[in-house]
C-alpha atoms as a PDB file:
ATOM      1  CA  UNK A   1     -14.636 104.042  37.220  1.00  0.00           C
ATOM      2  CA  UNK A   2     -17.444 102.017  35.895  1.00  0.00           C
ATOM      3  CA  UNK A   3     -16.497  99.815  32.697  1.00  0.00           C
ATOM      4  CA  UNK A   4     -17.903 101.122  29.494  1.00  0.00           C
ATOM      5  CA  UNK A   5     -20.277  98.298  27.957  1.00  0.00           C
ATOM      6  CA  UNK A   6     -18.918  97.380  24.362  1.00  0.00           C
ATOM      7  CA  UNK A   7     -22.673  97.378  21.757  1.00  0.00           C
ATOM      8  CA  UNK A   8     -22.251  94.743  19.078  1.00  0.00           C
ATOM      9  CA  UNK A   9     -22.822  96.852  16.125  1.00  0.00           C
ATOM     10  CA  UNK A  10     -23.674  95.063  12.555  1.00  0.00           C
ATOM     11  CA  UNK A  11     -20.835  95.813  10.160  1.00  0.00           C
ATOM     12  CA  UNK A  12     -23.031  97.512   7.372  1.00  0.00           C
ATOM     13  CA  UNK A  13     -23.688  99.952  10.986  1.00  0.00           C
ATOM     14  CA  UNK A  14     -19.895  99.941  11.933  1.00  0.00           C
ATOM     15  CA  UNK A  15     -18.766 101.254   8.766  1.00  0.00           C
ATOM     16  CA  UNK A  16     -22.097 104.067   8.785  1.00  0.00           C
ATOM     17  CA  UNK A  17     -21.223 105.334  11.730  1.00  0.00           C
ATOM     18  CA  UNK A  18     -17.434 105.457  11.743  1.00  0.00           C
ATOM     19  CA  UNK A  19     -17.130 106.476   8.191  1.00  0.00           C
ATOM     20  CA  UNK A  20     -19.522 109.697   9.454  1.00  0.00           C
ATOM     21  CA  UNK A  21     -16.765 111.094  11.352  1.00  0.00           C
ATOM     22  CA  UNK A  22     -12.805 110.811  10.424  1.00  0.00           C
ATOM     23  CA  UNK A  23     -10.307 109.528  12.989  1.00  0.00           C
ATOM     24  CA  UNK A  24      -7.811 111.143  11.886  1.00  0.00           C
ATOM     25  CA  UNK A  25      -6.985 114.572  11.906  1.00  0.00           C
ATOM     26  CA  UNK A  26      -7.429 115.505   8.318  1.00  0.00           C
ATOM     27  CA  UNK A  27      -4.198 116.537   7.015  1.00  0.00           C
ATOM     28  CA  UNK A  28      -3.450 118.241   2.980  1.00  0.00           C
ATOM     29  CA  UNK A  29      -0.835 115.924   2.772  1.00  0.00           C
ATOM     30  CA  UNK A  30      -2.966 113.229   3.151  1.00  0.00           C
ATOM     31  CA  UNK A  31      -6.501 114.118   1.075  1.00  0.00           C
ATOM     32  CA  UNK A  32      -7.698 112.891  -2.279  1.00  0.00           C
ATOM     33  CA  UNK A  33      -8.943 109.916  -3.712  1.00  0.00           C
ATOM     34  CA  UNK A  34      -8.939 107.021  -4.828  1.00  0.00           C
ATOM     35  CA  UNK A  35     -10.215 105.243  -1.610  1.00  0.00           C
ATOM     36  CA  UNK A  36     -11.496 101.548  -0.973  1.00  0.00           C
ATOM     37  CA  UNK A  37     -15.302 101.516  -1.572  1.00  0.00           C
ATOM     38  CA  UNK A  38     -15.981  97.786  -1.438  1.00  0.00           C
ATOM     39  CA  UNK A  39     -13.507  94.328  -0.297  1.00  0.00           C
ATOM     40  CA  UNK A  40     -14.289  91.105  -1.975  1.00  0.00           C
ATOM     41  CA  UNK A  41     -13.599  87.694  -1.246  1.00  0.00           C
ATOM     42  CA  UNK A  42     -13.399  86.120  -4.478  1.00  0.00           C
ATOM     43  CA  UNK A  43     -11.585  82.574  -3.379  1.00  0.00           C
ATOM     44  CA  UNK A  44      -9.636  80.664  -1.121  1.00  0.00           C
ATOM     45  CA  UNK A  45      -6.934  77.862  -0.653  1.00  0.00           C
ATOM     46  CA  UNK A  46      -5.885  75.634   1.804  1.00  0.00           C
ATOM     47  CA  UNK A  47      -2.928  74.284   1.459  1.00  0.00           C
ATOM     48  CA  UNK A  48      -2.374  70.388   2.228  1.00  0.00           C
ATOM     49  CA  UNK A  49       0.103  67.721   3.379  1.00  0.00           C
ATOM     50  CA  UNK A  50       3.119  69.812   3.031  1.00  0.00           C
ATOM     51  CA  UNK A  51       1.954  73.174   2.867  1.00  0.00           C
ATOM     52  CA  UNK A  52      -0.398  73.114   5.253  1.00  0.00           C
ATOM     53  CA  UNK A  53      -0.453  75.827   7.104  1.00  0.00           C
ATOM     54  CA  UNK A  54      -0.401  75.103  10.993  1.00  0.00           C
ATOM     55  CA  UNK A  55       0.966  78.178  13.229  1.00  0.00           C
ATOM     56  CA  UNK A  56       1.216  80.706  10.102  1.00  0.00           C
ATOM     57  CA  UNK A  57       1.643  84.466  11.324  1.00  0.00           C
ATOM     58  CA  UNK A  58       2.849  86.765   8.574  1.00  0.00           C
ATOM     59  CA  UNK A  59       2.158  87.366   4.629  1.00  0.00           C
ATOM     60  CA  UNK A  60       4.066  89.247   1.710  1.00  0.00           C
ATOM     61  CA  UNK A  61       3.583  88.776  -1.902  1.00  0.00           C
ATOM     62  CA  UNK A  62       6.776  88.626  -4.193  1.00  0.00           C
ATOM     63  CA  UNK A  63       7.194  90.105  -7.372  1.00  0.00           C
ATOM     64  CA  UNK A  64       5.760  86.979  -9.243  1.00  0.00           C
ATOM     65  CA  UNK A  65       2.545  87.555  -7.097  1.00  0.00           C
ATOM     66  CA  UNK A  66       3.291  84.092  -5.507  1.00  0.00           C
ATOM     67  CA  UNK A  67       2.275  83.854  -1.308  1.00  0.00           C
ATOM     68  CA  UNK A  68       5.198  84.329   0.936  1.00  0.00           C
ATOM     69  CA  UNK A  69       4.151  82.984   4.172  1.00  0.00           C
ATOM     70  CA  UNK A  70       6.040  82.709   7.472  1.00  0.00           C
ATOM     71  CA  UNK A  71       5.382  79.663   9.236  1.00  0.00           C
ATOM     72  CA  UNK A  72       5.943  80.436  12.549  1.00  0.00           C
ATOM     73  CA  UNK A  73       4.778  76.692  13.630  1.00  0.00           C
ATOM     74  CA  UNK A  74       7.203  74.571  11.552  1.00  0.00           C
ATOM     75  CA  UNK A  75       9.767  77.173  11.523  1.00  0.00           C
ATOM     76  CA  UNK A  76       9.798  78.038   7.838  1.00  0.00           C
ATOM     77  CA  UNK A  77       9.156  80.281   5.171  1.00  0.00           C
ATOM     78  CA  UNK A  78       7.012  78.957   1.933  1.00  0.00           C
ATOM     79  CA  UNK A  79       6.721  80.670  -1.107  1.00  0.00           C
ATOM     80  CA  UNK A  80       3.341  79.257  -2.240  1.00  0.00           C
ATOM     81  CA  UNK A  81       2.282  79.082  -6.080  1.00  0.00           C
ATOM     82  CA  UNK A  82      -0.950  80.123  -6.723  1.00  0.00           C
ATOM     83  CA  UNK A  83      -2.794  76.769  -6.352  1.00  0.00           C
ATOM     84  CA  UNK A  84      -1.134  76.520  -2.766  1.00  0.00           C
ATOM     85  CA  UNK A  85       1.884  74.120  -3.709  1.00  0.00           C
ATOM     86  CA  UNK A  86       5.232  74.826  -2.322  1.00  0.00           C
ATOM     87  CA  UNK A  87       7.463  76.410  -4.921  1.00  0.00           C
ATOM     88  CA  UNK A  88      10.301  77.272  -2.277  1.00  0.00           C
ATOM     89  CA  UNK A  89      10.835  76.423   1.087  1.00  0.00           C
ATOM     90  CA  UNK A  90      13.037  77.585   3.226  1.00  0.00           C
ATOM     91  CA  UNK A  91      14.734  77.830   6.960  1.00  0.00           C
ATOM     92  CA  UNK A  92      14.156  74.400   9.384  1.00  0.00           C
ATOM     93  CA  UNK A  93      14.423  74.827  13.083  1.00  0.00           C
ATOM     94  CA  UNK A  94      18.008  75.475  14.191  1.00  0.00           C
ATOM     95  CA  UNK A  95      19.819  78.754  14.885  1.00  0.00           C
ATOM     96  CA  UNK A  96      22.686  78.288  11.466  1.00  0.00           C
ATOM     97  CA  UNK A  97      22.280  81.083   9.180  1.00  0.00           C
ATOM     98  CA  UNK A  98      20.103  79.344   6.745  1.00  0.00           C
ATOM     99  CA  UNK A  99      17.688  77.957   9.857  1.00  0.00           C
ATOM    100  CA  UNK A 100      14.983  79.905  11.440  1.00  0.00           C
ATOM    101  CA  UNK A 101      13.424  79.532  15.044  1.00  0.00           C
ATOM    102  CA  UNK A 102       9.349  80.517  15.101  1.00  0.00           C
ATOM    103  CA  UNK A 103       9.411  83.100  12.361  1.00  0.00           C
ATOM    104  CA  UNK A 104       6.740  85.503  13.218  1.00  0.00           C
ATOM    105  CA  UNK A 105       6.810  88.135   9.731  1.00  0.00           C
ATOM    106  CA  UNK A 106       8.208  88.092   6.239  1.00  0.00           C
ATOM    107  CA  UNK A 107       8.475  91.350   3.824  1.00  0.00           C
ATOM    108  CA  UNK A 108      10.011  90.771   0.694  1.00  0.00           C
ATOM    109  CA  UNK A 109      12.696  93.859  -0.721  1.00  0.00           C
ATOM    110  CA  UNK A 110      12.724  95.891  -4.055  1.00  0.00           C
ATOM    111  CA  UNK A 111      16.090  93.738  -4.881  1.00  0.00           C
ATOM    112  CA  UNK A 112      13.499  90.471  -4.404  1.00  0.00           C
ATOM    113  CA  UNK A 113      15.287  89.337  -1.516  1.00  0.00           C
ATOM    114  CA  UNK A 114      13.275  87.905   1.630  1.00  0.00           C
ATOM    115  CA  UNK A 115      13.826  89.429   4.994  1.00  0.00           C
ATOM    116  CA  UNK A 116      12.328  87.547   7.638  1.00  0.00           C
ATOM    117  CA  UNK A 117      11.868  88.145  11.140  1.00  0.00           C
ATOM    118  CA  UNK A 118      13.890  84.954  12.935  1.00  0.00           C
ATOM    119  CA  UNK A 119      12.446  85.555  16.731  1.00  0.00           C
ATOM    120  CA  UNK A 120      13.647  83.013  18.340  1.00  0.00           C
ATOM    121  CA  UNK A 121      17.393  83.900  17.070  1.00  0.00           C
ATOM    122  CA  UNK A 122      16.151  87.577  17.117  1.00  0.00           C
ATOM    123  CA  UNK A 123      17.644  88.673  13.950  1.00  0.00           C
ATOM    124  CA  UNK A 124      16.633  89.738  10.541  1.00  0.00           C
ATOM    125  CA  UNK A 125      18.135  87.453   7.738  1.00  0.00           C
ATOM    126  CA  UNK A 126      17.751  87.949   4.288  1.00  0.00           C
ATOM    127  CA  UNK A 127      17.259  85.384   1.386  1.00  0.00           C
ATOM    128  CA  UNK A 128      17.060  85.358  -2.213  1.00  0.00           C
ATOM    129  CA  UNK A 129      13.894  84.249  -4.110  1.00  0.00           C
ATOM    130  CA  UNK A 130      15.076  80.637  -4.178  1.00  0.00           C
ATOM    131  CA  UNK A 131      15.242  80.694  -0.721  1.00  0.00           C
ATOM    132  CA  UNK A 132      18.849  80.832  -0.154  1.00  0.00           C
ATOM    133  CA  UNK A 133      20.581  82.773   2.695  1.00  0.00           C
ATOM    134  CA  UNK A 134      22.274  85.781   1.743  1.00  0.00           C
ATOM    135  CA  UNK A 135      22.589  87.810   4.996  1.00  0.00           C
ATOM    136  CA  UNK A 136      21.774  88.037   8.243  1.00  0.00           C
ATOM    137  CA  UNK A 137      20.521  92.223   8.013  1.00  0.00           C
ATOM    138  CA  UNK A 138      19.965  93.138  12.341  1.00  0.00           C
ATOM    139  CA  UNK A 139      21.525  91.036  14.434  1.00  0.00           C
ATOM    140  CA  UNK A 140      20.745  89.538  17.645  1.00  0.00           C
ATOM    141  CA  UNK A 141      22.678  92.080  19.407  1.00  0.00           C
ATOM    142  CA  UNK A 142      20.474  94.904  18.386  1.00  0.00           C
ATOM    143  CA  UNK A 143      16.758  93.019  19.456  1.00  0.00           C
ATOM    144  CA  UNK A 144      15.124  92.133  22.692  1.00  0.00           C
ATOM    145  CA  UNK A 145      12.081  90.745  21.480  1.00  0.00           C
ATOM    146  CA  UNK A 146      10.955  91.184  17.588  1.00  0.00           C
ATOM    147  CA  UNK A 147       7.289  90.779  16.488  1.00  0.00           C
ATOM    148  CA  UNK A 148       6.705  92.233  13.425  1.00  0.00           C
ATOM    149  CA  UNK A 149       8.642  93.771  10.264  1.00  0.00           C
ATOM    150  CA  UNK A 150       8.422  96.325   7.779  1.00  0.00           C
ATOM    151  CA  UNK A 151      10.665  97.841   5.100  1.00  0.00           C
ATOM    152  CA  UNK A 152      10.746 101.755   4.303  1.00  0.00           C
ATOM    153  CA  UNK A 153      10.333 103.571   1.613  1.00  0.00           C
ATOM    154  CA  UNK A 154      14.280 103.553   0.871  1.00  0.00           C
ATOM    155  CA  UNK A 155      15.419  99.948   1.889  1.00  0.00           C
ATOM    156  CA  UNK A 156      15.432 100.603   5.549  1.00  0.00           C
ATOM    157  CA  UNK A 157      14.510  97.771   8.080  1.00  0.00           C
ATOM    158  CA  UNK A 158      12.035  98.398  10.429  1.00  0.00           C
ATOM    159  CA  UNK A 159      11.467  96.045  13.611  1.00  0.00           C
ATOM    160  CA  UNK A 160       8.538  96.208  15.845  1.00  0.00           C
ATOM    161  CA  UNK A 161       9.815  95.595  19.659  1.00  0.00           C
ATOM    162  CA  UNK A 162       7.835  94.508  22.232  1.00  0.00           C
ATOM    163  CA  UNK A 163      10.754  94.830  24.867  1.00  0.00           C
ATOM    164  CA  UNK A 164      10.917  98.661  24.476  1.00  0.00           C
ATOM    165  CA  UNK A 165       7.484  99.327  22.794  1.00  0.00           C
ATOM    166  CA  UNK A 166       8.861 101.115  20.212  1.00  0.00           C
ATOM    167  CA  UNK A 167       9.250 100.526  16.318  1.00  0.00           C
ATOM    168  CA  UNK A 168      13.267  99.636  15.664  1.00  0.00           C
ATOM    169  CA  UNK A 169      14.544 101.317  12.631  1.00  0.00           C
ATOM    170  CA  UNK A 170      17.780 100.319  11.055  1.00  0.00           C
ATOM    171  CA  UNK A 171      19.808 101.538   7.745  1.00  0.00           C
ATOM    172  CA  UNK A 172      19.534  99.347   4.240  1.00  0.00           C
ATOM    173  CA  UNK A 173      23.064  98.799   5.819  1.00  0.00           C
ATOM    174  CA  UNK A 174      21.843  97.495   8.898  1.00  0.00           C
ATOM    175  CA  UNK A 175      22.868 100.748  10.912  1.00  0.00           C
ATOM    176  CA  UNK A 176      20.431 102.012  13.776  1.00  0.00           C
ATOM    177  CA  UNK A 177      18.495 104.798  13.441  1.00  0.00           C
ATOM    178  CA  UNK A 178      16.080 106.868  15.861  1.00  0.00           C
ATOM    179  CA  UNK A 179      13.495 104.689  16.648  1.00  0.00           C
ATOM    180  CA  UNK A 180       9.832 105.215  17.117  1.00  0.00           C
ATOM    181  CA  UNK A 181       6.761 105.770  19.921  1.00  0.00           C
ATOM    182  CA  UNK A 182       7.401 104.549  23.186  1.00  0.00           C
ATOM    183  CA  UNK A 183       6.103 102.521  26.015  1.00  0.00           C
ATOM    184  CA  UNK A 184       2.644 104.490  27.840  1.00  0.00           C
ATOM    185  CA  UNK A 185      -1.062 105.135  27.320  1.00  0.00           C
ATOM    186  CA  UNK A 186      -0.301 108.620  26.046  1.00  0.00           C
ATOM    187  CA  UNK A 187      -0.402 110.163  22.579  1.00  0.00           C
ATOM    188  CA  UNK A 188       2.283 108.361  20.791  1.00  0.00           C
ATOM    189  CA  UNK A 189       2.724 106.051  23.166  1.00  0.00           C
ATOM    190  CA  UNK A 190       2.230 102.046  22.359  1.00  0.00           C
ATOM    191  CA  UNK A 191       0.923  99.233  25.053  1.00  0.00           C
ATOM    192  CA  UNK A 192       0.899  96.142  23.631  1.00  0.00           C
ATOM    193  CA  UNK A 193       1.770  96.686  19.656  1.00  0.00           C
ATOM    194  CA  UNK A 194       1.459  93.079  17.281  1.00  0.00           C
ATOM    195  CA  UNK A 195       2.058  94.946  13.808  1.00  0.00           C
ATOM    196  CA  UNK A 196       3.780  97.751  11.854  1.00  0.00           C
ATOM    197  CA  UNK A 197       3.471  98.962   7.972  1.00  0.00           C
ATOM    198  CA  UNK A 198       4.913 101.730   6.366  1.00  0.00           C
ATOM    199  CA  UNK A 199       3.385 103.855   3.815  1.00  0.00           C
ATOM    200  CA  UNK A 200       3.664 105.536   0.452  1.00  0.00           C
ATOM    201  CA  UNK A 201       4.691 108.741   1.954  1.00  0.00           C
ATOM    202  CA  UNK A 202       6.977 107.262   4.946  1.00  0.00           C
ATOM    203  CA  UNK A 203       4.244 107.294   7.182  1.00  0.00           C
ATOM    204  CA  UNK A 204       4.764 104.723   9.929  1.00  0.00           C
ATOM    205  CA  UNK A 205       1.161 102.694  11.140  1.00  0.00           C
ATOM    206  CA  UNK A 206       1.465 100.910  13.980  1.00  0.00           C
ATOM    207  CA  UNK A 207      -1.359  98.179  15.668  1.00  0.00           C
ATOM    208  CA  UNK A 208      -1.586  98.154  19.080  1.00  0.00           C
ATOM    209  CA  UNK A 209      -4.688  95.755  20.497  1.00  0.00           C
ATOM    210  CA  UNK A 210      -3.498  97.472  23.618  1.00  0.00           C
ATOM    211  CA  UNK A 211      -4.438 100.446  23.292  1.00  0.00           C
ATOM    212  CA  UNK A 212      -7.244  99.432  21.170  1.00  0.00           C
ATOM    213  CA  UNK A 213      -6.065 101.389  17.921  1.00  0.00           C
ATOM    214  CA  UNK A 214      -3.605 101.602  15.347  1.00  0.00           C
ATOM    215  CA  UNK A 215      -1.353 104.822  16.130  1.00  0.00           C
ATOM    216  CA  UNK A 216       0.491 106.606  13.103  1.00  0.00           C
ATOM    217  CA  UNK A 217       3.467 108.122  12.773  1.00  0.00           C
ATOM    218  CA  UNK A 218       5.087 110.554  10.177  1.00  0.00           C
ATOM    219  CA  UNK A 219       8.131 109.575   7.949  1.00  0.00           C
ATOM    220  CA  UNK A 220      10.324 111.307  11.011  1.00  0.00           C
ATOM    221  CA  UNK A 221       8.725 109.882  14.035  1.00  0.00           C
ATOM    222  CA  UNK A 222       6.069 112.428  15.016  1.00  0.00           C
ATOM    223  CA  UNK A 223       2.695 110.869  16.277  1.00  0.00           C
ATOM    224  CA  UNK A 224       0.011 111.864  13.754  1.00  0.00           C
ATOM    225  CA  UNK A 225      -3.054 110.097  14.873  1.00  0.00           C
ATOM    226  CA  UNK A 226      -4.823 106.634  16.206  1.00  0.00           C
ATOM    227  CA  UNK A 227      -7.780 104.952  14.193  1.00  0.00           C
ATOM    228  CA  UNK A 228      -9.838 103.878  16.999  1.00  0.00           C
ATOM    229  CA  UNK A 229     -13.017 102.565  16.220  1.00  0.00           C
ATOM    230  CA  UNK A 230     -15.594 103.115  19.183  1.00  0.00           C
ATOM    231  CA  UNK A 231     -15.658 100.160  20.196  1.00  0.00           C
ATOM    232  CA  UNK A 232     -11.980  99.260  19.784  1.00  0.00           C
ATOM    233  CA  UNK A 233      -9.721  97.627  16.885  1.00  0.00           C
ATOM    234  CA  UNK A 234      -7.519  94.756  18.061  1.00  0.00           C
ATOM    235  CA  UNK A 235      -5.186  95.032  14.712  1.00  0.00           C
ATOM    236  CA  UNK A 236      -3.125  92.052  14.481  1.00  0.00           C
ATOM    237  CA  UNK A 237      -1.938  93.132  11.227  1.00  0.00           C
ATOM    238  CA  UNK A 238      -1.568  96.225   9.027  1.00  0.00           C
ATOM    239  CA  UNK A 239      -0.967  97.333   5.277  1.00  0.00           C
ATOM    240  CA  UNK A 240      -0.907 100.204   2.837  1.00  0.00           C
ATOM    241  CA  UNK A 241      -1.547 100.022  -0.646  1.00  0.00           C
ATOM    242  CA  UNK A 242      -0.195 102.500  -3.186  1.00  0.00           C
ATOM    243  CA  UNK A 243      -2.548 105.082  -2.220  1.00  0.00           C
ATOM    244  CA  UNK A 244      -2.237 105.624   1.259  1.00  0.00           C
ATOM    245  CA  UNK A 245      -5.217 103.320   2.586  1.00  0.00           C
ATOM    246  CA  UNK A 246      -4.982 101.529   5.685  1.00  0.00           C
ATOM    247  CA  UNK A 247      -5.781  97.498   5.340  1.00  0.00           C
ATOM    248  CA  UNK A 248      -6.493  96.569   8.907  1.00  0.00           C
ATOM    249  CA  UNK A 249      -6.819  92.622  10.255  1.00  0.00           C
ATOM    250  CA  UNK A 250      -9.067  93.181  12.860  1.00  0.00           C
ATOM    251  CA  UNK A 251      -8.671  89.984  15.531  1.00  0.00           C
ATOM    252  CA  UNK A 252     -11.315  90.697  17.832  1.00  0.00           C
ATOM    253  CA  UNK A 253     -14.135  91.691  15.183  1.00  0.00           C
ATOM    254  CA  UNK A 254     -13.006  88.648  12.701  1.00  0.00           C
ATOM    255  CA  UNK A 255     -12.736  91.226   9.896  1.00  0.00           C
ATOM    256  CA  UNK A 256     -10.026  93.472   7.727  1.00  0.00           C
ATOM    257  CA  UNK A 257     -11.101  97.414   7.851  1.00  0.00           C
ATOM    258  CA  UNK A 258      -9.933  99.665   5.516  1.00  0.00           C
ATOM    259  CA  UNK A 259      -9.400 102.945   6.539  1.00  0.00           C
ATOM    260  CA  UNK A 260      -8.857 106.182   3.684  1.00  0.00           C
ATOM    261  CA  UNK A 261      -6.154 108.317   3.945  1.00  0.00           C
ATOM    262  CA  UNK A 262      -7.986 111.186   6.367  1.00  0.00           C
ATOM    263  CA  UNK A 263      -8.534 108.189   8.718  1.00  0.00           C
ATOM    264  CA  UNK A 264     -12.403 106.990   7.648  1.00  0.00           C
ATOM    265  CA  UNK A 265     -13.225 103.427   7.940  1.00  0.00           C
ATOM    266  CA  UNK A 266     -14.668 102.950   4.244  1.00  0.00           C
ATOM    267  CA  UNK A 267     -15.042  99.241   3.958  1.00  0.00           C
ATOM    268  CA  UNK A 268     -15.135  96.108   5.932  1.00  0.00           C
ATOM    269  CA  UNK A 269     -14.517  92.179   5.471  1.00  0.00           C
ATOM    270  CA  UNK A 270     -16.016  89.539   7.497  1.00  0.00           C
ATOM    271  CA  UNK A 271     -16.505  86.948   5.522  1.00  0.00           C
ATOM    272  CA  UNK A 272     -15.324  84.948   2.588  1.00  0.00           C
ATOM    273  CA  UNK A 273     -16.426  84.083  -0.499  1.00  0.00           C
ATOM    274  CA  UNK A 274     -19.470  81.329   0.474  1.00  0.00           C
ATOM    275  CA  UNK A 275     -20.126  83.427   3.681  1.00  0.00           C
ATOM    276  CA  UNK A 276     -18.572  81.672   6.206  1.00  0.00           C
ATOM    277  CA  UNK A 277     -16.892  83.768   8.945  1.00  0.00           C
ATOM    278  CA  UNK A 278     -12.562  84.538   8.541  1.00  0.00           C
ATOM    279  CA  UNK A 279     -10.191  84.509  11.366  1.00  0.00           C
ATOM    280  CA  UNK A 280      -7.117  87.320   9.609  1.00  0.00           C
ATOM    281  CA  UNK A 281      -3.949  87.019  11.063  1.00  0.00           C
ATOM    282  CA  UNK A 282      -2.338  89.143   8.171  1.00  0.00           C
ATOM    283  CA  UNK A 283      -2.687  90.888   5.271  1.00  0.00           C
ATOM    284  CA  UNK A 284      -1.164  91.956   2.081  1.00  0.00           C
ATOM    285  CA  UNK A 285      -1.482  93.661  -1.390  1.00  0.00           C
ATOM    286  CA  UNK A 286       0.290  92.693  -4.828  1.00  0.00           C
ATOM    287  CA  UNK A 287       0.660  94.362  -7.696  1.00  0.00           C
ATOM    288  CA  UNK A 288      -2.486  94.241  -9.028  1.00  0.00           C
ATOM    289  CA  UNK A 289      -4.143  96.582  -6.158  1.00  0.00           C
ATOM    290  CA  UNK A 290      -5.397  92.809  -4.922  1.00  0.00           C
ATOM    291  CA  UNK A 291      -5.143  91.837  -0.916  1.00  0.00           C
ATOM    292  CA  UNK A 292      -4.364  88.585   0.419  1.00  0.00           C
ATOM    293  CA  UNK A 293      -4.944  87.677   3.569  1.00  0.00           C
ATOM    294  CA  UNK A 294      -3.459  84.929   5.996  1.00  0.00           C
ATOM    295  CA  UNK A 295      -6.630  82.871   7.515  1.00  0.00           C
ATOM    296  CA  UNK A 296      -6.718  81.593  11.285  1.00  0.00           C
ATOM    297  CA  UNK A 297      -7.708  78.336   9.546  1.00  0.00           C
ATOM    298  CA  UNK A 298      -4.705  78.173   7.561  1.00  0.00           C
ATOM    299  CA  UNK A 299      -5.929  79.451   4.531  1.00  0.00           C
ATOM    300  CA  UNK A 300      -5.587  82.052   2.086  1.00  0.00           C
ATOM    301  CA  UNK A 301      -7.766  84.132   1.029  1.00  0.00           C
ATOM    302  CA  UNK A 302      -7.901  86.149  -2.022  1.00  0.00           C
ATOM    303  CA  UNK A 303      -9.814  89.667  -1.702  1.00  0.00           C
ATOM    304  CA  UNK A 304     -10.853  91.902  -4.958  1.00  0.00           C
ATOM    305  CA  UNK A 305     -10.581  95.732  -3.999  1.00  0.00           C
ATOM    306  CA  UNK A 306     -12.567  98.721  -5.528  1.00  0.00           C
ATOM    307  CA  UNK A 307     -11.775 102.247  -5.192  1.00  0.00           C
ATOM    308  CA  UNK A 308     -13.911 105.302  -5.718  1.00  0.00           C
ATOM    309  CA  UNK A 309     -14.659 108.851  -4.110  1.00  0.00           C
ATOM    310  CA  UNK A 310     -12.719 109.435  -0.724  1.00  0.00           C
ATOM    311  CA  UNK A 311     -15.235 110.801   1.615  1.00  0.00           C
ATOM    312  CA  UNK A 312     -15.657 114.497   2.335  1.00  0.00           C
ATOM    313  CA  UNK A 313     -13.362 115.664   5.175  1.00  0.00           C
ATOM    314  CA  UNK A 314     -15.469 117.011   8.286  1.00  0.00           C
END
C-alpha cells in the first residue's frame, strides 16, 4: 500500500474544511449550543528559579482558580498562584506516601483534594489543598503502567493504562470497575493512548496519537465515535468544559482544537498572545469557562473562550 501524503493545510483552512463535515455521528443527546466560536491567548507566565517548570506533563485548576501542575521532572506537584509563585508544593522523589516518583497527571476532586498520578510508584494518592497526604486511592497492585487520570462524574477514579490499552476505572472507594476500549486498530480499540477526560454527561474521550484520533466512549463503555481530523490529531491532552466541548492539545500540529458536541472542529489555537508559536502538553478549564494550558516551554498560558451557535448537524 502506497503511503498517503499528509498536505499542510493553514489553520483558518483546517478548521473550514473539518468544521464542513461532523466527525461524529450526530447524536440528540449530544446537540445544542453553546459551542466554542473563537480561543484567545490573552497572557502567559513562566515561572522562575523555583517554579520553573522543567519536565511538566499535566494541568488542573483548583477551586481558588490557582495552577495545579504535575512536575513530572522534579517529581512534584505545585500549586502555582496566579503570578507563577509557588503557593504549595508538594511530593519529592522517594516512594513514602507523601513522595512521588515522575508524576505524569494531576485532577483535583469536588472535596478539593489532589489526586495525582505517582507512575513511578504506580498508584493514585490523594492530598489535601495544602498539599498534605491523605490517601493513597489505587494502589500499585491494581496498575501496570499509568499515564493519564481523570475523575467521573460521581467521584470515580479513572486511570489511563498503557499496559492493557484500556481506560482503568475504579470506585470513589477505590474498588474496580469494568474498564474501557481495548488494545487494536478497530472501532473502540486504542494503540498508543497519552490522555483521557470525562465529560458532563459521563462520556469518556480518550487521545490516542496512535491511532491518530481521540476515540469516545459513553458513560457505560460503548464506543461512540473518533474525531479524526484528515490529516491526523496527535492529542496529548484532552478536556471538556461544562458544555460538552472537546479541548484538544494537539502535539503534532502545535495547537489546542476544540471540537462541539456533534464532533465539529470549531476553533483552533496556535499561537499565543504576541504570535509566537505554543508547544501544549495539557490543558484545562476553571470556573470561569477560561482554559489554561501547560506550554512545552514551561509556561502557562492563559486562553479567553467564546461561545456562540453550534453548527448545523449534516
Amino acid at each position: 500500500m502506497r503511503p498517503r501524503r499528509r498536505v499542510r493545510r493553514s489553520p483558518v483552512a483546517l478548521v473550514a474544511a473539518i468544521a464542513a463535515s461532523s466527525l461524529l455521528a450526530p447524536r440528540d443527546a449530544w446537540a445544542g449550543p453553546p459551542c466554542v466560536t473563537v480561543l484567545r491567548c490573552t497572557a502567559s507566565i513562566a515561572p522562575a528559579g523555583p517554579a520553573r517548570l522543567a519536565g511538566a506533563s499535566g494541568l488542573a485548576v483548583d477551586h481558588r482558580g490557582r495552577a495545579v501542575v504535575a512536575d513530572a521532572g522534579g517529581h512534584r506537584v505545585l500549586i502555582l498562584a496566579a503570578d507563577g509563585t509557588i503557593a504549595h508544593e508538594l511530593g519529592g522523589y522517594g516512594w513514602a506516601d507523601s513522595n512521588l516518583d515522575t508524576p505524569l497527571d494531576v485532577v483535583v476532586t469536588a472535596g478539593f483534594f489532589i489526586d495525582v498520578l505517582d507512575r513511578g510508584n504506580r498508584r493514585v494518592a490523594r492530598f489535601d489543598a495544602e498539599g498534605d497526604y491523605v490517601e493513597t486511592v489505587v494502589g500499585d497492585d491494581a496498575l501496570e503502567d499509568p499515564v493519564a487520570l481523570a475523575l467521573g462524574r460521581s467521584g470515580e477514579v479513572l486511570v489511563l493504562d498503557g499496559e492493557s490499552r484500556s481506560v482503568l476505572v475504579f470506585s470513589q472507594f477505590g474498588e474496580p470497575m469494568p474498564a474501557v476500549g481495548r488494545f487494536g486498530p478497530d472501532d473502540g480499540g486504542l494503540v498508543r493512548p497519552s490522555a483521557v477526560a470525562v465529560g458532563p454527561r459521563g462520556e469518556i474521550a480518550v487521545g490516542d496519537p496512535g491511532r491518530g484520533s481521540v476515540e469516545v466512549f459513553d458513560e457505560f463503555g460503548a464506543h461512540v465515535g473518533s474525531l479524526a481530523p484528515a490529516d491526523s490529531l496527535a492529542a496529548v491532552a484532552v478536556a471538556y468544559d461544562r458544555h460538552g466541548n472537546l479541548f484538544a492539545a494537539d502535539a503534532a500540529r502545535g495547537a489546542v482544537l476544540a471540537f462541539s458536541p456533534s464532533g465539529a472542529l470549531t476553533a483552533l489555537l496556535d499561537a499565543d498572545h504576541v504570535g509566537a508559536p505554543i508547544r501544549p502538553v495539557d490543558v484545562a478549564l476553571d470556573r470561569e469557562g477560561r482554559a489554561l494550558v501547560l506550554d512545552g516551554a514551561g509556561r502557562l498560558l492563559t486562553v479567553a473562550v467564546d461561545y456562540g451557535d453550534c453548527p448545523a448537524p449534516r
